[in-house]
Protein backbone atom coordinates (compact mmCIF):
# COMPACT_ATOMS: atom_id res chain seq x y z
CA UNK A 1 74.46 87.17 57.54
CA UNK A 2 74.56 84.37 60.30
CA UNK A 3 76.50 84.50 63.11
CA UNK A 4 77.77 81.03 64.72
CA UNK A 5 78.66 80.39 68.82
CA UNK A 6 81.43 78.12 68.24
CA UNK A 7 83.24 76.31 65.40
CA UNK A 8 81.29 73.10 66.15
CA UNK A 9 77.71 74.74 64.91
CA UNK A 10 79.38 75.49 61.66
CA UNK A 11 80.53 72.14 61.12
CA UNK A 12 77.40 70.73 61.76
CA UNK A 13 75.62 73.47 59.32
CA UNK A 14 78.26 72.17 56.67
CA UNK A 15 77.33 68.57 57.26
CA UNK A 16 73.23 69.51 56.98
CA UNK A 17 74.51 71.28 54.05
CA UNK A 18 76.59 68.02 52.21
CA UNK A 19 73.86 65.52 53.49
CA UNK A 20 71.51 67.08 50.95
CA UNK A 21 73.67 66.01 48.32
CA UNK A 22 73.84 62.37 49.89
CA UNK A 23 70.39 62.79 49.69
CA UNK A 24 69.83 63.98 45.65
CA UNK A 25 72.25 61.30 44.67
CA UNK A 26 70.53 58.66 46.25
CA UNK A 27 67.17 60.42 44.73
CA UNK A 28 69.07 60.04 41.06
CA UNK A 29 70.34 56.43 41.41
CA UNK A 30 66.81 55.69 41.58
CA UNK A 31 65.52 57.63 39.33
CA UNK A 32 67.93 58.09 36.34
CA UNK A 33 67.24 56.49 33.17
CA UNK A 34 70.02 57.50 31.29
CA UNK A 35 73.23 54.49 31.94
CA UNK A 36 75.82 56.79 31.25
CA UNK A 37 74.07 59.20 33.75
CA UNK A 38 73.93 56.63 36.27
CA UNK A 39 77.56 55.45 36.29
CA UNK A 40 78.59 59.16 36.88
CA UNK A 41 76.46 59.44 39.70
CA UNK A 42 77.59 55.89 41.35
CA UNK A 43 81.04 56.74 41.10
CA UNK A 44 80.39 60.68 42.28
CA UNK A 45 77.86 59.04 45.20
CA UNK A 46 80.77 56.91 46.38
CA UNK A 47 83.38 59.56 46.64
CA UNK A 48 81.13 62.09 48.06
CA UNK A 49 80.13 59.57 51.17
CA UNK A 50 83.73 59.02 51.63
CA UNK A 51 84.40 62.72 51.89
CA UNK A 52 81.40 63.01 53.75
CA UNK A 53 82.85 60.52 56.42
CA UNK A 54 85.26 62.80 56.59
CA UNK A 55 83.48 65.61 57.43
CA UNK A 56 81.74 63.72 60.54
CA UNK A 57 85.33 62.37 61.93
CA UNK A 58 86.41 66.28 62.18
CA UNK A 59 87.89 66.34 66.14
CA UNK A 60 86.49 69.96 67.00
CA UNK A 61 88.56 69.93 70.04
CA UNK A 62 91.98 69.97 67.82
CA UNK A 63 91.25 73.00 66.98
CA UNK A 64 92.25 75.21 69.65
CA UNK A 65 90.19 77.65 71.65
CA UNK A 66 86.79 78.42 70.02
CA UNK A 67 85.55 81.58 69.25
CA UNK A 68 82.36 83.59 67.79
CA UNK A 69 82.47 83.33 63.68
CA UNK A 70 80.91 86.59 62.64
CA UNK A 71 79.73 87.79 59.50
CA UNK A 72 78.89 84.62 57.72
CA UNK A 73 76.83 85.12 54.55
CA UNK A 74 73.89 82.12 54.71
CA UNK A 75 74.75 79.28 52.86
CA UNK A 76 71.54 78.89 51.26
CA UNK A 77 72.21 76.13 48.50
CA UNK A 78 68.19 75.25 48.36
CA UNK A 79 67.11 75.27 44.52
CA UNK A 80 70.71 74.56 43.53
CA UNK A 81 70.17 71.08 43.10
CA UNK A 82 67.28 70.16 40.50
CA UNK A 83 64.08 68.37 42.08
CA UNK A 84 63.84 64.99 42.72
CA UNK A 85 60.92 64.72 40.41
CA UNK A 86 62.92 65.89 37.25
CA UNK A 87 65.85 63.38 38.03
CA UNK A 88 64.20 60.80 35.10
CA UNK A 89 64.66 63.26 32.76
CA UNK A 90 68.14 65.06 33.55
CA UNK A 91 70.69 64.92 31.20
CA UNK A 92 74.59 64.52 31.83
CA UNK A 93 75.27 67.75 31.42
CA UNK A 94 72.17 69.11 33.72
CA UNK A 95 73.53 66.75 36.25
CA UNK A 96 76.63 67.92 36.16
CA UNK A 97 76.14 71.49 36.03
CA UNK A 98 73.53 71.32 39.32
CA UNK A 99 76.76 69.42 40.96
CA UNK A 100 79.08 71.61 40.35
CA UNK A 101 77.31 74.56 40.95
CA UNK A 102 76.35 73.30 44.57
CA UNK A 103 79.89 72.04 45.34
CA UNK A 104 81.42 75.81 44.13
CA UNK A 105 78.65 77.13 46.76
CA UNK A 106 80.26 74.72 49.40
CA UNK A 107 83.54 75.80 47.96
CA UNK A 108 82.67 79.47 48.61
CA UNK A 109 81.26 79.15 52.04
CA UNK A 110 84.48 77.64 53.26
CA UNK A 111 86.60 80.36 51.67
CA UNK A 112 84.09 83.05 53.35
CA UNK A 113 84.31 80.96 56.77
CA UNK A 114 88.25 81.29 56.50
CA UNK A 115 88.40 84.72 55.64
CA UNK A 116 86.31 85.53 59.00
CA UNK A 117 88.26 83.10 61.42
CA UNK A 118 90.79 84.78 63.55
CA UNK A 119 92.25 81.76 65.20
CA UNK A 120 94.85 79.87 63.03
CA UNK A 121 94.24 76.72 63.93
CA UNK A 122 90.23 77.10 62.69
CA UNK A 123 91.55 79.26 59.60
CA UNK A 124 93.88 76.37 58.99
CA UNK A 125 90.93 74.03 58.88
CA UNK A 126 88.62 76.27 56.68
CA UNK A 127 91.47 76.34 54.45
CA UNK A 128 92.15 73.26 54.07
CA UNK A 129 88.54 72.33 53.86
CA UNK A 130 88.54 74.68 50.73
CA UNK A 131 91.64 72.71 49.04
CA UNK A 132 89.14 69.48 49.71
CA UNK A 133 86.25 71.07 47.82
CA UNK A 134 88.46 72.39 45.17
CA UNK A 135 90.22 68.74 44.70
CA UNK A 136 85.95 67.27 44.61
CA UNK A 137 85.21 69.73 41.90
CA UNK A 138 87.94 68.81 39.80
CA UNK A 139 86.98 65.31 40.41
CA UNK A 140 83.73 65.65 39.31
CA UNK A 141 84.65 67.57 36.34
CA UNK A 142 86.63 64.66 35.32
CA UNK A 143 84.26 62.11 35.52
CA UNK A 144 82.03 64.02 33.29
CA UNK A 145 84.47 64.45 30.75
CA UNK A 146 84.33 60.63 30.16
C-alpha cells in the first residue's frame, strides 16, 4: 500500500508510470521487424504521446483543496511490458497483449485512486481519468483488429 501527500505526487507517479510506455514503444519502433507490427505501434506511439501531453498539462491547482490519498495499492507495472531485447521477435498479438495488459493496470490504478479520494473535485478527475484509459484500450484493441 502507498500512501501519497498530495494529489500532485500521484500525478507525477502516473506520468513515471505512462513514460515507460513512451519508452517501450520507442524501444519497438526500432526494433520490430515485423511491418504490420510496426504500423500498429506508430499509430499506438502517436496517440499515446498525445494522451501523454495530456497528462503533463493536468492544472493540479483546479482541483480544489488537496488532501492525503490513503490506501493506494502500488502500481507496480514492471515485467508487464516484454523486454526490450525480445522486441525483434514479438508478434502482433504478444504486442498487443503486453499493451493492453499494462494500460488495464493503468486503468485499475485510476479506478483504485477514485475509490479512495474523498474530495469531489479529485474523484471527478480520477474518474474521468479512468473513462480516458478505458476510451485508449478500446483504441488499441481496434487497431489490432486490422
Amino acid at each position: 500500500m502507498v500512501v501519497f501527500r498530495d494529489l500532485k505526487s500521484v500525478i507525477e507517479m502516473v506520468i513515471d508510470r505512462e513514460e515507460i510506455l513512451s519508452a517501450f514503444y520507442s524501444a519497438a519502433q526500432k526494433t520490430v521487424t515485423d511491418k504490420e507490427c510496426l504500423q500498429a505501434i506508430d499509430i499506438l506511439r502517436d496517440r499515446h504521446e498525445q494522451n501523454l501531453k495530456i497528462l503533463r498539462d493536468i492544472r493540479i491547482e483546479n482541483f480544489g483543496k488537496d488532501e492525503w490519498i490513503r490506501n493506494i495499492p502500488d502500481l507496480d507495472i514492471h515485467g508487464v511490458l516484454p523486454p526490450t531485447a525480445i522486441l525483434g521477435t514479438i508478434s502482433r498479438d504478444e504486442l498487443a497483449s503486453a499493451v493492453l495488459e499494462f494500460e488495464t493496470c493503468m486503468r485499475e490504478f485510476y479506478r483504485t485512486v477514485s475509490e479512495e479520494i474523498v474530495t469531489t473535485e479529485e474523484k471527478d478527475l480520477f474518474d474521468s481519468l479512468v473513462m480516458f484509459k478505458d476510451k485508449q484500450i478500446m483504441d488499441i484493441r481496434r487497431c489490432f483488429e486490422c
